[in-house]
Protein backbone atom coordinates (compact mmCIF):
# COMPACT_ATOMS: atom_id res chain seq x y z
CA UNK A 1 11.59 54.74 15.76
CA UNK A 2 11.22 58.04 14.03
CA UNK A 3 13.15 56.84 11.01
CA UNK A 4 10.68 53.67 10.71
CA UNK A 5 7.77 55.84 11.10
CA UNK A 6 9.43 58.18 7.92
CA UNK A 7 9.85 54.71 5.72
CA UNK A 8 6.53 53.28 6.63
CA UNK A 9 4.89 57.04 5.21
CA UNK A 10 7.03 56.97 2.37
CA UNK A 11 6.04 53.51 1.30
CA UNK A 12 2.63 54.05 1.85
CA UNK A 13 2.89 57.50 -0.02
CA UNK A 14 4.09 55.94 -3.21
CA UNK A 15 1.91 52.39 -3.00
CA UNK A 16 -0.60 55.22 -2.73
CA UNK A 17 0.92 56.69 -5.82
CA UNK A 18 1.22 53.30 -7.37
CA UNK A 19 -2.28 52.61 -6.95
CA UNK A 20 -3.26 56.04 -8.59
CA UNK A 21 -0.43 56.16 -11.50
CA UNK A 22 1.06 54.19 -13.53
CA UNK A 23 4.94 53.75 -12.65
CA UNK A 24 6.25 55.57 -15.06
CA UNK A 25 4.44 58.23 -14.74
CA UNK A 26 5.40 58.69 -10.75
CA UNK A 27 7.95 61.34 -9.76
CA UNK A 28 9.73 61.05 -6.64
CA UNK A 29 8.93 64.69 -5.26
CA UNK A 30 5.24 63.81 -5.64
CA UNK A 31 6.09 60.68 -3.14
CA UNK A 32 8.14 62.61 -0.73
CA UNK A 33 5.48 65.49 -0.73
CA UNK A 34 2.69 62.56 -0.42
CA UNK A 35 4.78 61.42 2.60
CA UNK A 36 5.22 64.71 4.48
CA UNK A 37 8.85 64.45 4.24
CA UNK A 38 12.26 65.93 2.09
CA UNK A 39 13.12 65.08 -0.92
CA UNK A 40 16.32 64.27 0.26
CA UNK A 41 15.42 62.39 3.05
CA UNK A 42 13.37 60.36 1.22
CA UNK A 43 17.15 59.46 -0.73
CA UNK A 44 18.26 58.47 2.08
CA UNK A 45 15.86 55.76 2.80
CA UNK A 46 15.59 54.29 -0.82
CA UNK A 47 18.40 55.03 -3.22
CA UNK A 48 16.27 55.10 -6.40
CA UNK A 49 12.79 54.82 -7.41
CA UNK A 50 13.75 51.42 -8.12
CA UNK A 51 14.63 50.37 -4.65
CA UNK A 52 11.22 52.35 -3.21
CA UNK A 53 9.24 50.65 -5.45
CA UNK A 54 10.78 47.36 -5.03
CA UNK A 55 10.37 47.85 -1.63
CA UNK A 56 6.40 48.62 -2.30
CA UNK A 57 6.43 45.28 -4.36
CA UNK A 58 7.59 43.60 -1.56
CA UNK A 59 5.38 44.49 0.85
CA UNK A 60 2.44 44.29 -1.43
CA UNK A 61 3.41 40.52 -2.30
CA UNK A 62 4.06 39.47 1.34
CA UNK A 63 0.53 40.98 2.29
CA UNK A 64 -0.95 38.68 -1.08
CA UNK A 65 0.76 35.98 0.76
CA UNK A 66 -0.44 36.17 3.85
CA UNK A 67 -4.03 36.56 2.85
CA UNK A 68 -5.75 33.39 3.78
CA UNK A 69 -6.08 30.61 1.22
CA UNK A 70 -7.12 26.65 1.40
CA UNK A 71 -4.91 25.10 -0.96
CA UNK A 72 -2.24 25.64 -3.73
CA UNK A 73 -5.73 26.15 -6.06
CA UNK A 74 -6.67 28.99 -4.15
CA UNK A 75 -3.24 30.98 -3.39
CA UNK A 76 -3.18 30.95 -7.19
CA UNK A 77 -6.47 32.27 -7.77
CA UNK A 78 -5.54 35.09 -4.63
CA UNK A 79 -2.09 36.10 -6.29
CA UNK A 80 -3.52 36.07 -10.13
CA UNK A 81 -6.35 38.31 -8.31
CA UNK A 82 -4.09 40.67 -6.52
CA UNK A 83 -2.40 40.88 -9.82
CA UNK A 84 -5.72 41.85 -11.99
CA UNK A 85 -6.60 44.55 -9.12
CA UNK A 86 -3.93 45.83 -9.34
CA UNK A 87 -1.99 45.38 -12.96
CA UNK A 88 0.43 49.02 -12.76
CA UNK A 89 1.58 46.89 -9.60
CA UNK A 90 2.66 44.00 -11.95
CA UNK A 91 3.54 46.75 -14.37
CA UNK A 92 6.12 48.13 -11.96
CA UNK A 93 7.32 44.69 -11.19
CA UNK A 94 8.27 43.86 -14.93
CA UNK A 95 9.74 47.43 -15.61
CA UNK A 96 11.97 46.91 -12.29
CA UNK A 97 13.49 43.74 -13.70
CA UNK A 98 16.03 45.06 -15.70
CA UNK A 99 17.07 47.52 -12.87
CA UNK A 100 20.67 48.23 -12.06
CA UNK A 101 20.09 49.21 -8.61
CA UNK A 102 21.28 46.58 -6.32
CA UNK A 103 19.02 47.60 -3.69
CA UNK A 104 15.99 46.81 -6.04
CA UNK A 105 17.63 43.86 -7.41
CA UNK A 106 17.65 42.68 -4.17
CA UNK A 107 14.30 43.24 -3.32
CA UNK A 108 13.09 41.82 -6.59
CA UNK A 109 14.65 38.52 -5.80
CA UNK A 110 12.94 38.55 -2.03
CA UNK A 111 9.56 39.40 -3.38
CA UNK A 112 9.86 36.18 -6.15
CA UNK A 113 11.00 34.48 -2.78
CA UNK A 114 8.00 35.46 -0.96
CA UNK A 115 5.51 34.45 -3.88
CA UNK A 116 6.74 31.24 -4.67
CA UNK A 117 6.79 30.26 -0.47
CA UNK A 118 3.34 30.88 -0.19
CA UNK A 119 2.53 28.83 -3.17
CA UNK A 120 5.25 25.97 -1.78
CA UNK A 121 3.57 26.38 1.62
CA UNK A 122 0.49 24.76 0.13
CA UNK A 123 2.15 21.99 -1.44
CA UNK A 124 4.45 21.44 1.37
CA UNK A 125 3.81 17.71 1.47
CA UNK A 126 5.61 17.04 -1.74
CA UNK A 127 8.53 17.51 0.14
CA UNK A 128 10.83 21.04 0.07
CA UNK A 129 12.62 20.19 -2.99
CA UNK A 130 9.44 18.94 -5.04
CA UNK A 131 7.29 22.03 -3.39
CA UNK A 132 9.52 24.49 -4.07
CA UNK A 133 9.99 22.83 -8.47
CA UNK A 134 6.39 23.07 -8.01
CA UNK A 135 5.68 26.92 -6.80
CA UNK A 136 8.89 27.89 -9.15
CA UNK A 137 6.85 26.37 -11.86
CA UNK A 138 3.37 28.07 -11.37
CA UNK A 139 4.74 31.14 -10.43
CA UNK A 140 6.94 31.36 -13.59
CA UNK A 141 3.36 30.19 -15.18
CA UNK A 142 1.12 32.73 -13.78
CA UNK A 143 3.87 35.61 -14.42
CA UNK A 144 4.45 35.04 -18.22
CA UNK A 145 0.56 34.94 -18.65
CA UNK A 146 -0.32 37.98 -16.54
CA UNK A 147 2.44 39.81 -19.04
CA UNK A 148 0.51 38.45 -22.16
CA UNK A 149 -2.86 39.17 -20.63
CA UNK A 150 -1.34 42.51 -19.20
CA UNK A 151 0.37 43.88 -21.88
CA UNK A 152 -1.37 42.32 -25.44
CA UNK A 153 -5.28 42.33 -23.92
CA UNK A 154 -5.65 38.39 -23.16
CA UNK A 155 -7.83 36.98 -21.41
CA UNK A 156 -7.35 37.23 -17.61
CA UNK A 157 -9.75 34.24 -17.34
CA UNK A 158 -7.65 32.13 -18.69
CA UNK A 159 -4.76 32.53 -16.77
CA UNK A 160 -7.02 31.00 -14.14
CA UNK A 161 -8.01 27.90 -15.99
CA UNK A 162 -4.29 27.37 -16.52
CA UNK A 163 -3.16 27.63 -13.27
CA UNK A 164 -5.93 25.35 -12.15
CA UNK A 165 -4.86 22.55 -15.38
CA UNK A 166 -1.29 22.72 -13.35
CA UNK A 167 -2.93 22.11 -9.73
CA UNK A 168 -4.58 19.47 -11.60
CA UNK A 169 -1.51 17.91 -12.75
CA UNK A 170 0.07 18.23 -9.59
CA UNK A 171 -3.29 16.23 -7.61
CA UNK A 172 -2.41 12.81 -8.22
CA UNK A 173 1.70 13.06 -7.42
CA UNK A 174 0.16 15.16 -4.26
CA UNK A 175 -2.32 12.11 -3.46
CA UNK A 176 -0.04 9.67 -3.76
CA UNK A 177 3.05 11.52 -1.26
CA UNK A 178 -0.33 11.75 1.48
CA UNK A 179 -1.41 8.24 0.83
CA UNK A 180 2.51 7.09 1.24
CA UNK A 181 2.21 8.57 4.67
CA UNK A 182 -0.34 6.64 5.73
């Protein structure tokens, strides 16, 4: 229990830290001060600053996710929110993509997972297979415009209308699995 209680500080130490800094600008020692504990022990929960702030990615996504939303439309809107309150958050998620640490690798790959299921969840009656094409495909949307509207100054506003244009496109295949059910 102890050792959960020293993870739990250390993530919330450096989401703390994320939410202050950017991520390149975070040292480790200022997250294992932050979180009361060694630097070295801190090591030995995360391998790398990678893997702690993949691990901070994670959680941060699966808490977007489970923040209540009525409808594929409005888990968009939540996620491209979470995304412009946050943008050193999405910052850190595009700088860890081209980590070697398989630790954050693997983490990276669970937090795409945990995005894209929230988005399937609300478009679960297309089936899994046509659900999941769907949230793989609005996801991939949403991420390559945050990056343009993150990193070149677009317009944030637009990513919404886009992701909405996509919902619409998806309305009428979505109306036409419900009315096959009746």
């Amino acid at each position: 229990m102890e050792e959960q209680d020293r993870r739990e500080r250390i993530l919330a130490a450096a989401r703390a830290a994320l939410e202050r800094h950017e991520y390149e600008q975070i040292q480790m020692r200022d997250v294992a001060q932050g979180a009361g504990v060694a630097l070295g022990t801190l090591y030995r929960c995360f391998s790398s600053k990678e893997h702690l702030y993949a691990a901070v990615l994670l959680d941060w996504l699966t808490d977007v996710g489970r923040a209540p939303a009525a409808g594929v439309r409005a888990r968009a809107h939540a996620v491209i929110a979470a995304c412009q309150r946050r943008p050193q958050f999405y910052k850190a998620h595009v700088a860890l993509q081209s980590s070697a640490d398989p630790n954050a690798r693997a983490l990276l790959t669970a937090s795409g997972q945990v995005a894209r299921a929230a988005l399937a969840a609300e478009v679960a009656g297309l089936g899994p297979a046509r659900a999941d094409d769907a949230a793989t495909m609005l996801w991939a949307l949403i991420t390559s415009r945050l990056s343009q509207a993150i990193y070149r100054g677009g317009d944030l506003g637009e990513i919404h209308r886009i992701a909405d244009a996509f919902v619409d496109l998806l309305a009428p295949r979505r109306r036409g699995e419900q009315a096959d059910r009746s």
